[in-house]
Protein backbone atom coordinates (compact mmCIF):
# COMPACT_ATOMS: atom_id res chain seq x y z
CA UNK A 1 5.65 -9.24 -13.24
CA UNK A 2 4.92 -7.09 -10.81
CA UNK A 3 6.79 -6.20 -7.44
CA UNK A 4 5.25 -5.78 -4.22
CA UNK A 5 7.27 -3.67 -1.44
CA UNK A 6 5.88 -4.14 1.79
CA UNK A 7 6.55 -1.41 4.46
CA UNK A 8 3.90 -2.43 7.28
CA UNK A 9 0.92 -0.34 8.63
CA UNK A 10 -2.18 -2.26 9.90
CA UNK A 11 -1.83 -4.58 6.86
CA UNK A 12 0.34 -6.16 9.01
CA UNK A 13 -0.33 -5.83 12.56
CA UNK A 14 -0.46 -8.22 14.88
CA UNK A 15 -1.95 -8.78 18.44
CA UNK A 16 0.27 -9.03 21.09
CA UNK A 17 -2.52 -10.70 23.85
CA UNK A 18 0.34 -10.24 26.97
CA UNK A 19 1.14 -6.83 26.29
CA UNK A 20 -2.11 -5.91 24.95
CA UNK A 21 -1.44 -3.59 22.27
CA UNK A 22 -0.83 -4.49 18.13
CA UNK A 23 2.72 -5.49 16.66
CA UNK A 24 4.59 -6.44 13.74
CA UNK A 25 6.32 -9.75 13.78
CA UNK A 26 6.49 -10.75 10.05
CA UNK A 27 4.46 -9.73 7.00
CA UNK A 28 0.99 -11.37 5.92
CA UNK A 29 1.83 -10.61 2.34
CA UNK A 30 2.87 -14.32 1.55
CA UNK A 31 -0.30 -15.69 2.95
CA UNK A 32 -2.33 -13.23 1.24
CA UNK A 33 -1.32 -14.13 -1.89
CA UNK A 34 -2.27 -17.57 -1.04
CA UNK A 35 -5.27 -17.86 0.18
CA UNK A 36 -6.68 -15.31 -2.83
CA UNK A 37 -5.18 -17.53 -5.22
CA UNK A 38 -2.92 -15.34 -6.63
CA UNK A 39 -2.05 -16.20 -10.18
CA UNK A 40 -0.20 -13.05 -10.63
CA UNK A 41 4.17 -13.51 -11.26
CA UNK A 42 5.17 -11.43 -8.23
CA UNK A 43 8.65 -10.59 -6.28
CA UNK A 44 8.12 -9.53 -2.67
CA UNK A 45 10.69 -7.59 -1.08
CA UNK A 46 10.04 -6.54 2.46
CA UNK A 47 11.15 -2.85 2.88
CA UNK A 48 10.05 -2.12 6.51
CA UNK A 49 7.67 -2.69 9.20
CA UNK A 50 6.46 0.54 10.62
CA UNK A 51 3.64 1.86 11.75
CA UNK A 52 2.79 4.90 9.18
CA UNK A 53 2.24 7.39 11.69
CA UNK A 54 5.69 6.54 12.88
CA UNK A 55 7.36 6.60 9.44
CA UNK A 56 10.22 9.24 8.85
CA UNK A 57 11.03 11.37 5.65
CA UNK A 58 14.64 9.38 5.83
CA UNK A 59 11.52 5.88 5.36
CA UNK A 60 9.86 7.32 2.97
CA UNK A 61 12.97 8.32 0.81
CA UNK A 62 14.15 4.50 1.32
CA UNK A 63 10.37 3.22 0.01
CA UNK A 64 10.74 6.09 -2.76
CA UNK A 65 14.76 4.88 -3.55
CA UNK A 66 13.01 0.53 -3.62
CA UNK A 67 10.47 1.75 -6.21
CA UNK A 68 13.23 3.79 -8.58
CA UNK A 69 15.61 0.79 -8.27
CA UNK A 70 12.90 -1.65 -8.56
CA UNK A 71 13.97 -3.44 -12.38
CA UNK A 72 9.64 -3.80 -12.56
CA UNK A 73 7.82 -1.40 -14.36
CA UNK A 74 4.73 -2.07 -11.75
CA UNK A 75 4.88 -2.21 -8.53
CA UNK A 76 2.07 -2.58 -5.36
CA UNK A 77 3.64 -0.85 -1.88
CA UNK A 78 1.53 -1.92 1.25
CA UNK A 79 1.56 1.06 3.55
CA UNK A 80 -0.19 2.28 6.64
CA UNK A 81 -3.56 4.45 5.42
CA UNK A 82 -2.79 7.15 8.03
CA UNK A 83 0.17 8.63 5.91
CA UNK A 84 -0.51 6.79 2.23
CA UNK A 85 -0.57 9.90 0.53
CA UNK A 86 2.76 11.64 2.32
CA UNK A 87 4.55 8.23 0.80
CA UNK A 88 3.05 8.51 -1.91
CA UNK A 89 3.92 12.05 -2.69
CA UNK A 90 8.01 11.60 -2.15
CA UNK A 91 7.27 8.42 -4.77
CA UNK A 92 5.84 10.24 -7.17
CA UNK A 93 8.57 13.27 -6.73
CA UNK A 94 11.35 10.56 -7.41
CA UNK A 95 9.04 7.85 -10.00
CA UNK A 96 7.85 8.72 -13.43
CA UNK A 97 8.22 6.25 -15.33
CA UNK A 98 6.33 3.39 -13.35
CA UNK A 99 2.84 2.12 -12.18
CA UNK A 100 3.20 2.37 -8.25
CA UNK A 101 -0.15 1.45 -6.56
CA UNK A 102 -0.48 1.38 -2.68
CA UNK A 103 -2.81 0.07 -0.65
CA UNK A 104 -3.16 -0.86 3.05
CA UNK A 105 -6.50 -1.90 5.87
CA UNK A 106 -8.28 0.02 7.96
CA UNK A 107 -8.54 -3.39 9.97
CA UNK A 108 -5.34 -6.16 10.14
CA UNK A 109 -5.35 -9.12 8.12
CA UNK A 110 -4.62 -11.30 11.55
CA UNK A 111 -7.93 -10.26 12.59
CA UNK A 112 -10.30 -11.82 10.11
CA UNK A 113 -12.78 -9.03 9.26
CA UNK A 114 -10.07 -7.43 7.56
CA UNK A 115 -10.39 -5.08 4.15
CA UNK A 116 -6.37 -6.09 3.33
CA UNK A 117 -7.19 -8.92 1.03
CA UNK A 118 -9.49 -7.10 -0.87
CA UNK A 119 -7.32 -4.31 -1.22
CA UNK A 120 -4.47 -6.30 -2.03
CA UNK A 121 -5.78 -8.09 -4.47
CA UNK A 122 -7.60 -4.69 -6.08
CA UNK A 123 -3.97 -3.13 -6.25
CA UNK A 124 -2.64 -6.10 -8.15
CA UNK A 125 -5.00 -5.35 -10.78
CA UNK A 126 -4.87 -2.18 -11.33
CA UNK A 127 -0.70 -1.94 -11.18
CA UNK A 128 -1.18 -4.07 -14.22
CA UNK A 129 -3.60 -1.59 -16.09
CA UNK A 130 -2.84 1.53 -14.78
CA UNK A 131 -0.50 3.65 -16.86
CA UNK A 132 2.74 4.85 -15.59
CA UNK A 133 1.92 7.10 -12.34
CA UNK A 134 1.20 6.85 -8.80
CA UNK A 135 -2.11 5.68 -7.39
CA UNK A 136 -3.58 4.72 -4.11
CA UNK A 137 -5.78 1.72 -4.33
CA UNK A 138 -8.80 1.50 -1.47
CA UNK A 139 -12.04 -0.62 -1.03
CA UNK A 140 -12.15 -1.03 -4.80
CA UNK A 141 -11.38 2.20 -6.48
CA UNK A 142 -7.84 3.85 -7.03
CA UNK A 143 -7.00 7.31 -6.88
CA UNK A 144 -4.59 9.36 -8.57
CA UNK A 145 -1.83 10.25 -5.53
CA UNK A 146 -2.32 13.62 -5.50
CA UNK A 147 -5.99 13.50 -5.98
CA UNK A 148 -7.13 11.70 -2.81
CA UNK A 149 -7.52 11.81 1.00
CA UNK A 150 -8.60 9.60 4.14
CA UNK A 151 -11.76 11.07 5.65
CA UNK A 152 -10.98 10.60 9.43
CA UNK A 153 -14.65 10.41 10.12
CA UNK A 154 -15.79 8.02 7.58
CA UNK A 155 -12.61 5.84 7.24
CA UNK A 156 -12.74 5.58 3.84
CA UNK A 157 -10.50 7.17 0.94
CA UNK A 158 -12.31 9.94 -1.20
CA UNK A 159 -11.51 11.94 -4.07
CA UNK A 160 -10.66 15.43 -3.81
CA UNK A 161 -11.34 18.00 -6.75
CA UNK A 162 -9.34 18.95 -9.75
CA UNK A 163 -7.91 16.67 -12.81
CA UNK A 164 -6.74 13.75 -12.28
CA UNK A 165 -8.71 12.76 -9.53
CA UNK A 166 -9.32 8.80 -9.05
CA UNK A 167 -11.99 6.95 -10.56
């Protein structure tokens, strides 16, 4: 079984058409799993819904704390891609003895075009072959946590050098 902990970022979003501007009303997690067909056993357990940039070190201890309680030795977090690898740092400073894969969009899942399903799906497979560590799971490939970093000009996660670094 594995547990997915949802904490927002553009995964997500919403778009509020009278104000204008992108929101969180529930999470698309649920549906997700649905319409990929899912066979996977999972428990979903909605942490937050914050925007990433907007996420505080008392958030991230609180995502860190729902992974080291978590009774599931692998878990999937869903996580804004702007601060991924913060998150994913005060995980892995609390979390050694667990797979703990996030993953998040560059574009909503509300909107259609979206890379969230992809992703999602993507993390689900790897928290179940990954050994115990923490990873960040993007467009296909994973990434060791403290091997990795979102290009701001390309969009896209990359690699950084040294051991360890994702595949």
């Amino acid at each position: 079984m594995v547990r997915i902990l949802i904490t927002g970022g553009t995964f997500d979003k919403r778009y509020d058409e009278i104000r204008g501007r992108l929101h969180f009303t529930e999470s698309q997690v649920p549906d997700m799993l649905k319409l990929g067909r899912s066979r996977v056993e999972v428990t979903l357990r909605t942490v937050m819904l914050v925007d990433s940039l907007e996420m505080t070190p008392a958030d991230r201890a609180l995502i860190a704390d729902n992974c080291a309680q978590a009774p599931e030795p692998r878990l999937v977090v869903t996580h804004g891609t702007d601060t991924m690898v913060e998150t994913a740092r005060a995980i892995a400073e609390r979390v050694a003895d667990k797979t703990v894969v996030l993953t998040g969009a560059m574009v909503p899942y509300a909107f259609g075009s979206s890379d969230g399903l992809f992703n999602l799906g993507s993390a689900l497979s790897f928290a179940q072959v990954l050994p115990p560590g923490v990873y960040i799971a993007m467009n296909g490939r994973y990434f060791s946590w403290d091997r990795v970093r979102k290009n701001r000009e390309t969009g896209v996660f990359e690699e950084v050098e040294g051991p360890g670094a994702g595949r």
